[in-house]
N, C-alpha and C. Protein backbone atom coordinates (compact mmCIF):
# COMPACT_ATOMS: atom_id res chain seq x y z
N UNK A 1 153.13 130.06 109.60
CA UNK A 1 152.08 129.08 109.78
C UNK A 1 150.86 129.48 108.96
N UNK A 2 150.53 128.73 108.53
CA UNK A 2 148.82 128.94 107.87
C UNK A 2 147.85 129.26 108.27
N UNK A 3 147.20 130.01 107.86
CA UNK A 3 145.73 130.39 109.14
C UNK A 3 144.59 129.56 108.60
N UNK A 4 143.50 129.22 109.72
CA UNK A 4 142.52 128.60 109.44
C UNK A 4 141.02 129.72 109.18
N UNK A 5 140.71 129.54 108.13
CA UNK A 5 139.29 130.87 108.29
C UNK A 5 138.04 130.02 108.26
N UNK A 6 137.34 130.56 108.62
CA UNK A 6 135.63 130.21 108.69
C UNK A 6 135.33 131.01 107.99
N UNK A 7 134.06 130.60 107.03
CA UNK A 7 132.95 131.51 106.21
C UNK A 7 131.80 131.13 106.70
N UNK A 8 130.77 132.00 107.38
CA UNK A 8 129.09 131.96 107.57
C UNK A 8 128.55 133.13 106.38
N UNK A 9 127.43 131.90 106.58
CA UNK A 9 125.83 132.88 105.58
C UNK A 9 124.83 132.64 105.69
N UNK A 10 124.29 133.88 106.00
CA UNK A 10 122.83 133.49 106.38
C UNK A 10 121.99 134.50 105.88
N UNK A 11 121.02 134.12 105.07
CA UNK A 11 120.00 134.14 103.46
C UNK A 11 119.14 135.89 104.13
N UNK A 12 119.37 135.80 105.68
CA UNK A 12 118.34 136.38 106.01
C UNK A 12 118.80 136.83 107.22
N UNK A 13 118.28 138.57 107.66
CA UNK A 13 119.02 138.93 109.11
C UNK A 13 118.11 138.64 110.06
N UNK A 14 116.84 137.57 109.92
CA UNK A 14 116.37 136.66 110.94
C UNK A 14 117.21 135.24 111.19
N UNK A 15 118.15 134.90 110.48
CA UNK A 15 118.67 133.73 110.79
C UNK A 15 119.92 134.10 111.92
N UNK A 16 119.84 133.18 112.72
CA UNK A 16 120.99 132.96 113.36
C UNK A 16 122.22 132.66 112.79
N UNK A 17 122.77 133.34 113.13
CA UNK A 17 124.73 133.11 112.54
C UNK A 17 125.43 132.61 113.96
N UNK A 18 125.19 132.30 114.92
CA UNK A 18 125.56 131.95 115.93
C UNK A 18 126.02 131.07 115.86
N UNK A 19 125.31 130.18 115.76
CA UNK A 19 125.64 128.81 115.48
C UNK A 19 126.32 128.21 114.38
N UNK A 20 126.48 128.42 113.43
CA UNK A 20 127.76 129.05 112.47
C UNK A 20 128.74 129.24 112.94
N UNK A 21 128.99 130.11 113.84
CA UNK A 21 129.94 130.89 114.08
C UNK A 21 130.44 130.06 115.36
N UNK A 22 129.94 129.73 115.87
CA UNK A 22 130.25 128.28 116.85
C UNK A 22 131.12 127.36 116.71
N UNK A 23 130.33 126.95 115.89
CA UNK A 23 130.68 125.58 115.01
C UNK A 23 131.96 125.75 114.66
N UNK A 24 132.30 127.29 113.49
CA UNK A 24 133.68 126.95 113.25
C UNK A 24 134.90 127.21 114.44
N UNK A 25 134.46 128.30 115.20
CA UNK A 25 135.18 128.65 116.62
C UNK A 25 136.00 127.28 116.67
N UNK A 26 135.00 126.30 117.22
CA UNK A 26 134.88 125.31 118.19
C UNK A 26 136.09 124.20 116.81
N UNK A 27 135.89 124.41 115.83
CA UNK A 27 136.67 123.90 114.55
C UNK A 27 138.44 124.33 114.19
N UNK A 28 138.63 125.41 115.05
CA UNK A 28 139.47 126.03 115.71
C UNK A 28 139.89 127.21 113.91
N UNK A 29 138.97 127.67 113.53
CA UNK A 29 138.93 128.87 112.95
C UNK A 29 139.69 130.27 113.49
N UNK A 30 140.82 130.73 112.79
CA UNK A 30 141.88 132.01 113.40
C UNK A 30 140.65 133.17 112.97
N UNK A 31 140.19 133.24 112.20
CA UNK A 31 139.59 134.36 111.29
C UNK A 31 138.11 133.91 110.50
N UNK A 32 137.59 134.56 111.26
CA UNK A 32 136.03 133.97 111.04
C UNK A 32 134.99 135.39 110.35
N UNK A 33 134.44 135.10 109.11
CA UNK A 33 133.88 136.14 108.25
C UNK A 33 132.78 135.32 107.91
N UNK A 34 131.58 136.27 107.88
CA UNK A 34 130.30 136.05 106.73
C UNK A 34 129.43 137.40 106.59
N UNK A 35 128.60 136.75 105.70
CA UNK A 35 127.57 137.87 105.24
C UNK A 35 126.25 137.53 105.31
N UNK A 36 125.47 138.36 105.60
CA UNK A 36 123.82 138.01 105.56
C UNK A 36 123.17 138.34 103.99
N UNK A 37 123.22 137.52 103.42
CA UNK A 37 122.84 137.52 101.54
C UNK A 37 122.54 135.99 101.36
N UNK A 38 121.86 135.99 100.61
CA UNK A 38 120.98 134.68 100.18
C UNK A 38 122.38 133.92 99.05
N UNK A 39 121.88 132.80 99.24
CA UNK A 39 123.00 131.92 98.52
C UNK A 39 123.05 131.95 97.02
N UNK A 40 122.04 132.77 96.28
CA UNK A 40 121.76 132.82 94.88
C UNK A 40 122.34 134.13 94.55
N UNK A 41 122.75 134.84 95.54
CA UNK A 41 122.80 136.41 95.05
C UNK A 41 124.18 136.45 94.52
N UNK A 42 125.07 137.60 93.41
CA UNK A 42 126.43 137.51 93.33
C UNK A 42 127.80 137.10 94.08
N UNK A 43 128.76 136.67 93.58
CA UNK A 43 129.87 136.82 94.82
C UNK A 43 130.49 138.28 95.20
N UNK A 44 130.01 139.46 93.86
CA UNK A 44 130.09 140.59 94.39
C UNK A 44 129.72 141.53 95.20
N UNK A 45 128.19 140.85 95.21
CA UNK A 45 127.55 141.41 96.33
C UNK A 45 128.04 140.72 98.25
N UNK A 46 128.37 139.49 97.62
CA UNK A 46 128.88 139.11 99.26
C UNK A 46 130.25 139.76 99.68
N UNK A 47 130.49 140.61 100.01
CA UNK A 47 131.56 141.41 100.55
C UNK A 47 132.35 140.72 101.25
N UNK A 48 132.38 140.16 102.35
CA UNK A 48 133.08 139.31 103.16
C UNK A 48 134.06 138.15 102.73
N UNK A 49 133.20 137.79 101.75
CA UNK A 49 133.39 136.55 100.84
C UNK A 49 134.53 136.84 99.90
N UNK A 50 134.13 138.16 99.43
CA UNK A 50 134.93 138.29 98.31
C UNK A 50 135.96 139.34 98.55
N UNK A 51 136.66 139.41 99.89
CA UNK A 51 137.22 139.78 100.83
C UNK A 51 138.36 138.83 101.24
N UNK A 52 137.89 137.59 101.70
CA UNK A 52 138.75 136.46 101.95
C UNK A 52 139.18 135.60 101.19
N UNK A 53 137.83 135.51 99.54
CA UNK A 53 138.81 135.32 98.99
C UNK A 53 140.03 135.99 97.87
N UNK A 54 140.15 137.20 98.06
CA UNK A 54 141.07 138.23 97.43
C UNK A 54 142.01 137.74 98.35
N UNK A 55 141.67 137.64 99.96
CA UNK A 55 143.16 137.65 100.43
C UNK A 55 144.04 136.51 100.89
N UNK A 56 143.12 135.34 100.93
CA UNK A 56 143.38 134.06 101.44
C UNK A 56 144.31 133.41 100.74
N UNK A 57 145.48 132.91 101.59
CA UNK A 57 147.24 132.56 100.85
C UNK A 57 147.25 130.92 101.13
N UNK A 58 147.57 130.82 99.96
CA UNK A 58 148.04 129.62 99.69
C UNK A 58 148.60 128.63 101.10
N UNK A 59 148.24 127.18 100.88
CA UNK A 59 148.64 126.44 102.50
C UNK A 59 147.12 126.73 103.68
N UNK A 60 146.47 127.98 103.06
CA UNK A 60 145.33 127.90 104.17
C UNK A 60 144.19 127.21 104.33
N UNK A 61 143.51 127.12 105.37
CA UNK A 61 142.26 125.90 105.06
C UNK A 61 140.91 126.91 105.47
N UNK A 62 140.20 126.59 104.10
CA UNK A 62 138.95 127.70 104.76
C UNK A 62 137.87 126.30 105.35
N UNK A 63 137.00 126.36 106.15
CA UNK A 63 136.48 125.82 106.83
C UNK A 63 135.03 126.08 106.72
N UNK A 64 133.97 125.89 106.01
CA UNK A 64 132.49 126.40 106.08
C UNK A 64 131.61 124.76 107.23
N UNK A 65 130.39 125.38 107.35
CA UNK A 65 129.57 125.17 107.88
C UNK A 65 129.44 123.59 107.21
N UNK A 66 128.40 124.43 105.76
CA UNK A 66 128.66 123.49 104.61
C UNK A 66 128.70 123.87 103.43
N UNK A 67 129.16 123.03 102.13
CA UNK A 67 129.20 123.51 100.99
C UNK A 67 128.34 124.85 100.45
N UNK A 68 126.98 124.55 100.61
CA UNK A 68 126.15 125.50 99.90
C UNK A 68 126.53 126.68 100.71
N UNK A 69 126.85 126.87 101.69
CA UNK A 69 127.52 128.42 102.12
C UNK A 69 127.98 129.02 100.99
N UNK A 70 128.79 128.82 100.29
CA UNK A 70 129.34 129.30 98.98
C UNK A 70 128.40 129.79 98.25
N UNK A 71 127.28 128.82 97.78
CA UNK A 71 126.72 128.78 97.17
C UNK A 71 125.71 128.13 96.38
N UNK A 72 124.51 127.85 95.88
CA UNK A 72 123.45 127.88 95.62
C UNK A 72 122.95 126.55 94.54
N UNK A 73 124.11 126.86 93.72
CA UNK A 73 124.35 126.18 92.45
C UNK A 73 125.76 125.22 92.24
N UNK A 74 124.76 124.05 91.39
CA UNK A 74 126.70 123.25 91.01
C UNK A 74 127.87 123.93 90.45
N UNK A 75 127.04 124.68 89.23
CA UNK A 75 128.31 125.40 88.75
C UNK A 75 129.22 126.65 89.88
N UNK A 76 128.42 127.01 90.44
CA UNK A 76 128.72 127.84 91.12
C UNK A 76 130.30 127.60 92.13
N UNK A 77 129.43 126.43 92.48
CA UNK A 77 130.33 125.34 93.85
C UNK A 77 131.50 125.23 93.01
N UNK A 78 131.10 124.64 92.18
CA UNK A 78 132.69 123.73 91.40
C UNK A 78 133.60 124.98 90.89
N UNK A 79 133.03 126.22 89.94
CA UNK A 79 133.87 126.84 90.09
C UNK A 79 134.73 127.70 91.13
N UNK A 80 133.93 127.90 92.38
CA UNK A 80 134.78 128.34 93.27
C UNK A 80 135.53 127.62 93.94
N UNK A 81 135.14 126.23 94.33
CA UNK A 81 136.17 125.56 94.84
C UNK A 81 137.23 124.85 93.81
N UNK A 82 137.23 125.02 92.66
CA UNK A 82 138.51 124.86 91.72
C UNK A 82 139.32 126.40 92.40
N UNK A 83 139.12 127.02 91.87
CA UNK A 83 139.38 128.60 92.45
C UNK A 83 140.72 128.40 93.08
N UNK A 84 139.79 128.25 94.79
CA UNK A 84 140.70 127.87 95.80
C UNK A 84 141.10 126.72 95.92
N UNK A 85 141.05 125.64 95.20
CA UNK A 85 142.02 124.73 94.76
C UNK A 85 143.36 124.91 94.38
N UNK A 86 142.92 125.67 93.16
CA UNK A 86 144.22 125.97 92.26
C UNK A 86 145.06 126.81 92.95
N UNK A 87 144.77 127.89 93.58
CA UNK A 87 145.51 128.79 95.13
C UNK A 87 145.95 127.66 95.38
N UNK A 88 145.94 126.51 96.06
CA UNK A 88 146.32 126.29 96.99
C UNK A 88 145.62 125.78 98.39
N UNK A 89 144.76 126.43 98.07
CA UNK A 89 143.62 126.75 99.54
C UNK A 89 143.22 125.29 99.58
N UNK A 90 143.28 124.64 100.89
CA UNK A 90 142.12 123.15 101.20
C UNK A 90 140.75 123.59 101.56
N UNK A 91 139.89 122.87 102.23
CA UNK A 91 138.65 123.46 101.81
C UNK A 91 137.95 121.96 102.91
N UNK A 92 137.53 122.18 103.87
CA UNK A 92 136.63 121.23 104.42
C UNK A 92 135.17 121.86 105.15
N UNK A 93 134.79 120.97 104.85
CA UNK A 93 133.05 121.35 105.64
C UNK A 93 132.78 120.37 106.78
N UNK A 94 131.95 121.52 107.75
CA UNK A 94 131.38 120.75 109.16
C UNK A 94 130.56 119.60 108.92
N UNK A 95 129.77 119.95 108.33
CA UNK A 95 129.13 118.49 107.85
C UNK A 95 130.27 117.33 107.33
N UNK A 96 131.46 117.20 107.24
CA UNK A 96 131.88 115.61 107.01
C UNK A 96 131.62 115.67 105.66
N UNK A 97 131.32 116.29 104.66
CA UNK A 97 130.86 116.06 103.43
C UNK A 97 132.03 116.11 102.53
N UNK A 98 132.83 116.97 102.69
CA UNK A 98 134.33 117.44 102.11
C UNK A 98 135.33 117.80 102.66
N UNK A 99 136.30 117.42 102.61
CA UNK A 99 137.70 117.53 102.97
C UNK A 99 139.03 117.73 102.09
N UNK A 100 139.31 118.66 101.33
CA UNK A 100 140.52 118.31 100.14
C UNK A 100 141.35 117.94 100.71
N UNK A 101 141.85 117.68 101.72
CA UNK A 101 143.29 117.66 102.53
C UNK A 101 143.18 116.11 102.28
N UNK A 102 142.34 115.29 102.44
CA UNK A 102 142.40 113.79 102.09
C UNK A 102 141.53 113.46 100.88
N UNK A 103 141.36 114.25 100.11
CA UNK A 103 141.10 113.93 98.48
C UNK A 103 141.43 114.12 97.28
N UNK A 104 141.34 113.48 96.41
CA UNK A 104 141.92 114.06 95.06
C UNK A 104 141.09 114.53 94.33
N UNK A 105 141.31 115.07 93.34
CA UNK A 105 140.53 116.01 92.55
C UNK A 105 139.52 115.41 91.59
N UNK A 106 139.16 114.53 91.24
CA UNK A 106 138.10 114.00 90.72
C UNK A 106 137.69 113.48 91.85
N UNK A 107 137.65 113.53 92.79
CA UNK A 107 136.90 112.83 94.03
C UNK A 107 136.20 113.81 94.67
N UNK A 108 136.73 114.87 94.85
CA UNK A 108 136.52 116.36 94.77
C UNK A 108 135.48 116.60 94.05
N UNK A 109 135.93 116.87 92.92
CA UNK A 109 134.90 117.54 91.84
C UNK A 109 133.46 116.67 91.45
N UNK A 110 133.71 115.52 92.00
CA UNK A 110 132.37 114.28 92.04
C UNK A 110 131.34 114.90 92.93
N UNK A 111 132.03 114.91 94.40
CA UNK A 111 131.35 115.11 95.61
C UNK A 111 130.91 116.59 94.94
N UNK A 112 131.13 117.65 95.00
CA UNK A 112 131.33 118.95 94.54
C UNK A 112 129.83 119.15 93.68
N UNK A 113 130.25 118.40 92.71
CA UNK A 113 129.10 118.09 91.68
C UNK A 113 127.45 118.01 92.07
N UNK A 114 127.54 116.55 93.02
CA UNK A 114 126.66 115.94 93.61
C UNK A 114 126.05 116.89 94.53
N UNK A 115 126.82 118.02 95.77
CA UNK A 115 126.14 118.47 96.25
C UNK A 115 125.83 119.92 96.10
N UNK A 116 126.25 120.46 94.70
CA UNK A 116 125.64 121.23 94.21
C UNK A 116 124.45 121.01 93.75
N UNK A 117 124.40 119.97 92.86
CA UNK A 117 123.12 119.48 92.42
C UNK A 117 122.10 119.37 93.61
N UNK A 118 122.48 118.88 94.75
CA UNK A 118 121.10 118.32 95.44
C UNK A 118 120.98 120.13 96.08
N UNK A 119 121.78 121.09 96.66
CA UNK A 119 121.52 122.41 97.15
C UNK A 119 120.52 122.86 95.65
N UNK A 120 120.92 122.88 94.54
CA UNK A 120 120.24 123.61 93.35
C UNK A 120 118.57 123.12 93.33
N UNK A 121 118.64 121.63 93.77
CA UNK A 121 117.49 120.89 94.07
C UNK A 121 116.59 121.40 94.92
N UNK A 122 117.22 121.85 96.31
CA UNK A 122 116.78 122.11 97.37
C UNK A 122 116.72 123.79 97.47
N UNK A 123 116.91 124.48 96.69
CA UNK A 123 116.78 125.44 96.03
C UNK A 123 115.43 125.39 95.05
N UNK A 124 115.30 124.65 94.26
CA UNK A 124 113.90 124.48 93.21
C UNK A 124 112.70 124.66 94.06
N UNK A 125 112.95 123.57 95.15
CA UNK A 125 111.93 122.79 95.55
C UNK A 125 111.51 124.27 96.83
N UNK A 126 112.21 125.17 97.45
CA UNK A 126 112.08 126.41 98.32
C UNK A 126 111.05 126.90 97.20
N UNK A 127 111.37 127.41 96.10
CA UNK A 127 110.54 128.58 95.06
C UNK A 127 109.23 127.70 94.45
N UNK A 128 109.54 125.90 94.37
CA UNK A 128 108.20 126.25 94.42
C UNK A 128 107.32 125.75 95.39
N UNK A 129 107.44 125.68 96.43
CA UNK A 129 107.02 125.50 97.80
C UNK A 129 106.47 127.01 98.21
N UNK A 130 107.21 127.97 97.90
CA UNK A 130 106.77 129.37 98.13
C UNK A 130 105.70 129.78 96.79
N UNK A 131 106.01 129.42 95.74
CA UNK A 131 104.95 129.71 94.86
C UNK A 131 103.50 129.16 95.01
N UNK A 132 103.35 128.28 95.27
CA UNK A 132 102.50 127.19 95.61
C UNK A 132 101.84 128.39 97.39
N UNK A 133 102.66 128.38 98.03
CA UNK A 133 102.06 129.26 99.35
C UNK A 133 101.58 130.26 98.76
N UNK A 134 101.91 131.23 97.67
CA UNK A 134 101.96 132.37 97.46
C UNK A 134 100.21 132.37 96.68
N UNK A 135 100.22 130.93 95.70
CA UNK A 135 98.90 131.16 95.29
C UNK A 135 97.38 130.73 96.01
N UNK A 136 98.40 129.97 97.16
CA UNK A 136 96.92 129.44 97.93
C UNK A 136 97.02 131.05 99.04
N UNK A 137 97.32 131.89 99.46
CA UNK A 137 96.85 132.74 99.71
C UNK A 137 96.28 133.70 99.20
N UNK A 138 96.94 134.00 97.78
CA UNK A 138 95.90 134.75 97.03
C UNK A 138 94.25 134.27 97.03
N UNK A 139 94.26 132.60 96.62
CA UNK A 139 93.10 132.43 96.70
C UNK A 139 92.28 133.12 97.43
N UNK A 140 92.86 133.21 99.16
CA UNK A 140 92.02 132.85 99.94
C UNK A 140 91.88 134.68 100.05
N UNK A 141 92.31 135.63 99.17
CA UNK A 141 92.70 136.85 99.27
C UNK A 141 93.31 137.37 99.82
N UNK A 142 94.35 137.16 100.53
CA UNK A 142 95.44 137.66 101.04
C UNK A 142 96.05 138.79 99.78
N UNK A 143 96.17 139.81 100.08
CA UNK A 143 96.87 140.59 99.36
C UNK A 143 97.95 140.62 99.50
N UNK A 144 99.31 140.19 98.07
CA UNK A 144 100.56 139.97 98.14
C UNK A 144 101.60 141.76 98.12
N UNK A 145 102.60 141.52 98.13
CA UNK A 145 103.09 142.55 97.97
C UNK A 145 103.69 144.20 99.11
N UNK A 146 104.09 144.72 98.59
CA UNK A 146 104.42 146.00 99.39
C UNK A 146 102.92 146.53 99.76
N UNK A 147 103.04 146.91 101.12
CA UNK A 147 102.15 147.85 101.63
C UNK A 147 102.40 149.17 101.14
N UNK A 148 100.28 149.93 100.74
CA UNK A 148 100.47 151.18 100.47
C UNK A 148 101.54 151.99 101.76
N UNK A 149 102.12 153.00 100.67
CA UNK A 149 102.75 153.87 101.84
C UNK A 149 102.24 155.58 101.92
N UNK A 150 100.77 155.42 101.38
CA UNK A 150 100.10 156.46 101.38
C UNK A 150 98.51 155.84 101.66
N UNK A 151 97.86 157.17 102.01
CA UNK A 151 96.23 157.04 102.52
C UNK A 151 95.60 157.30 101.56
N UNK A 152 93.91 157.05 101.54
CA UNK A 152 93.28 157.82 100.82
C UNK A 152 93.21 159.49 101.10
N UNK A 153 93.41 159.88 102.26
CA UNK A 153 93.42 161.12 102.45
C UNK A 153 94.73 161.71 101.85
N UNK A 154 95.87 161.21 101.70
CA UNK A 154 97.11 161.36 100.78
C UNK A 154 96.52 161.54 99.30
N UNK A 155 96.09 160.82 98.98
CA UNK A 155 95.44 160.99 97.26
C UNK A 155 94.60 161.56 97.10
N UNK A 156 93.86 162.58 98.05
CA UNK A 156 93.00 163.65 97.48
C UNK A 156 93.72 164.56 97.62
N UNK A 157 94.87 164.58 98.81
CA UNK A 157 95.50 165.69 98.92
C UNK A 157 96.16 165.91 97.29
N UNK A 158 96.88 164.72 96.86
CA UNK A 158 97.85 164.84 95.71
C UNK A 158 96.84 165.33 94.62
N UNK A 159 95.45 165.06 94.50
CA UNK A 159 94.47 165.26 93.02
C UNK A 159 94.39 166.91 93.32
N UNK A 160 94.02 167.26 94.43
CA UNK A 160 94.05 168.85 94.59
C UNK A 160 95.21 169.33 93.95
N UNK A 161 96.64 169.14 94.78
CA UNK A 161 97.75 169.56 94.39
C UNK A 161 97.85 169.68 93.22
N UNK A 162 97.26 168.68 92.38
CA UNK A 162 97.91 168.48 90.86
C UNK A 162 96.64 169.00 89.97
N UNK A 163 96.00 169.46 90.65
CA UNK A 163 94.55 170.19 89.93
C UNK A 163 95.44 171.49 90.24
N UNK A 164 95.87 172.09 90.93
CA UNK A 164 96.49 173.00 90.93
C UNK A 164 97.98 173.44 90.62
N UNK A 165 97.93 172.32 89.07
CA UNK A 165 99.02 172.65 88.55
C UNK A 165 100.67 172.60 89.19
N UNK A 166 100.69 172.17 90.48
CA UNK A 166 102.05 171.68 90.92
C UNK A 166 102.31 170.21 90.83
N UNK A 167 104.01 170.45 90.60
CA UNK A 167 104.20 168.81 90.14
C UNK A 167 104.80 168.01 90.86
N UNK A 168 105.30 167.04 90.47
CA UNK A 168 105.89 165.87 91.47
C UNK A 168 106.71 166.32 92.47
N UNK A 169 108.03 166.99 92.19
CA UNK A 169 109.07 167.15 93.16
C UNK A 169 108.39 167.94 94.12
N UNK A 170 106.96 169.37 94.13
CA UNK A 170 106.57 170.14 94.99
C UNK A 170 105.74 169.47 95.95
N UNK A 171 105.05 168.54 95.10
CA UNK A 171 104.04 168.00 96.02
C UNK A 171 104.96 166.81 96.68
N UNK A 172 106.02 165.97 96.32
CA UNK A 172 106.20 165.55 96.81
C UNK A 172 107.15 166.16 98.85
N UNK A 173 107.58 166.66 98.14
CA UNK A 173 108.63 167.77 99.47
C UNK A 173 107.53 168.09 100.60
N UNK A 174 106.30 168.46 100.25
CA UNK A 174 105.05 168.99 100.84
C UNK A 174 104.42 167.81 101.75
N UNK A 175 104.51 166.79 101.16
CA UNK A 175 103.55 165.42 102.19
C UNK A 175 105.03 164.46 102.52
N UNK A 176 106.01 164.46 102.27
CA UNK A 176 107.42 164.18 102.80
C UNK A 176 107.35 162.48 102.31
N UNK A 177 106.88 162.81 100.72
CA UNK A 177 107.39 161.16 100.38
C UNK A 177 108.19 161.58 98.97
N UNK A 178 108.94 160.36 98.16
CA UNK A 178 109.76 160.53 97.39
C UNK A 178 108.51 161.00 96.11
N UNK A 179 109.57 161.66 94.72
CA UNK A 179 109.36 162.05 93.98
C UNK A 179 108.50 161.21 92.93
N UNK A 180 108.97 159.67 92.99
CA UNK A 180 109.15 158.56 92.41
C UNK A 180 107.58 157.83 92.56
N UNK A 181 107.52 157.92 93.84
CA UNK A 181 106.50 157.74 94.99
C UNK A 181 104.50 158.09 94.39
N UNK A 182 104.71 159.42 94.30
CA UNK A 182 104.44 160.54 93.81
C UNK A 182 103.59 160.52 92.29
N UNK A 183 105.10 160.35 91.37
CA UNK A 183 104.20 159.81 89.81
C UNK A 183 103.67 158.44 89.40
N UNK A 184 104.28 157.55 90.20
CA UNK A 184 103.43 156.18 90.68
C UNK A 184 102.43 156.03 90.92
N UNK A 185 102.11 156.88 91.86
CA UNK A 185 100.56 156.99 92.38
C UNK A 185 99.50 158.00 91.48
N UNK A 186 100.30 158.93 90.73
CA UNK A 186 99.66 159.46 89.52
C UNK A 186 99.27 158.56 88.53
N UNK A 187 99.84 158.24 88.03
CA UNK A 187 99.80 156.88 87.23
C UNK A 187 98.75 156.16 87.46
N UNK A 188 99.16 155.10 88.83
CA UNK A 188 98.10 154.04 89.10
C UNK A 188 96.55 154.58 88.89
N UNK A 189 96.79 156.08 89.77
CA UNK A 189 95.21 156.61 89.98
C UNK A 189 94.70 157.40 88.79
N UNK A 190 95.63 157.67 88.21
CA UNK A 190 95.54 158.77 86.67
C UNK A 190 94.85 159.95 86.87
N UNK A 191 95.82 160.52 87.65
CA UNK A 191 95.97 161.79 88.26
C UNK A 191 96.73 162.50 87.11
């Protein structure tokens, strides 16, 4: 018999996968896998992904949430679901959006098309929705970025240290931050 798998993804380990994971349960999914990685990132980096599909046999139906689970981009979409096309593999989404088991392949690759495009869309429109946030807080001075992970009392310690002729790896071992850390902050401060 054929097994049915579920794939979840979620961009972020604040998102719920629950409900994901529900959904396909309840879809009657044998084997249910995902990964917490953003939909733009490699398929190498999604482990899970690229897990099921190394092992997923021909006759099986993988089952997602929805399309952009895969992925991010049209090209992206279309080439993976040719992929598991050409396997063999059917391919339907919770959303009602796709089904290969009752389509043909330019009907397929239409839909496919279309909602890559509007995810790639809806993708644009995230970065610059966040860019746009990113500069009205600067305005308002919000400082962007990584927090220092040192004090000012850290950087006199390090100007002493390095007035006294010891270098990165000593001073670093000594105040228990990386090496890296260390000539960075030499640098910035021109130490």
């Amino acid at each position: 018999m054929n097994t049915i798998y579920g794939y979840w993804r979620c961009s972020t380990d604040a998102q719920d996968q629950e409900r994901q994971i529900r959904s396909l349960t309840d879809a009657g999914c044998e084997v249910i896998v995902g990964d917490f990685i953003t939909g733009t990132s490699n398929y190498g980096d999604r482990k899970e992904l690229s897990k099921l599909l190394e092992n997923i046999q021909e006759g099986s139906l993988l089952i997602l949430d929805e399309l952009s689970r895969l992925g991010r981009t049209m090209v992206t979409m279309l080439v993976e679901v040719n992929k598991l096309l050409d396997r063999g593999v059917k391919i339907r989404t919770l959303d009602g959006r796709l089904d290969t088991t009752t389509m043909n392949k330019e009907i397929i690759n239409l839909i496919v098309g279309v909602m890559g495009y509007s995810a790639e869309m809806e993708l644009n429109n995230i970065r610059r929705r966040t860019a746009e946030g990113r500069a009205v807080a600067v305005s308002r001075g919000v400082k962007m970025g990584r927090k220092k992970t040192y004090d000012n009392y850290q950087v006199e310690e390090i100007k002493s240290m390095r007035a006294s002729q010891r270098g990165y790896g000593s001073i670093a071992k000594s105040l228990g931050m990386s090496k890296s850390t260390i000539a960075r902050l030499c640098r910035a401060e021109g130490i």
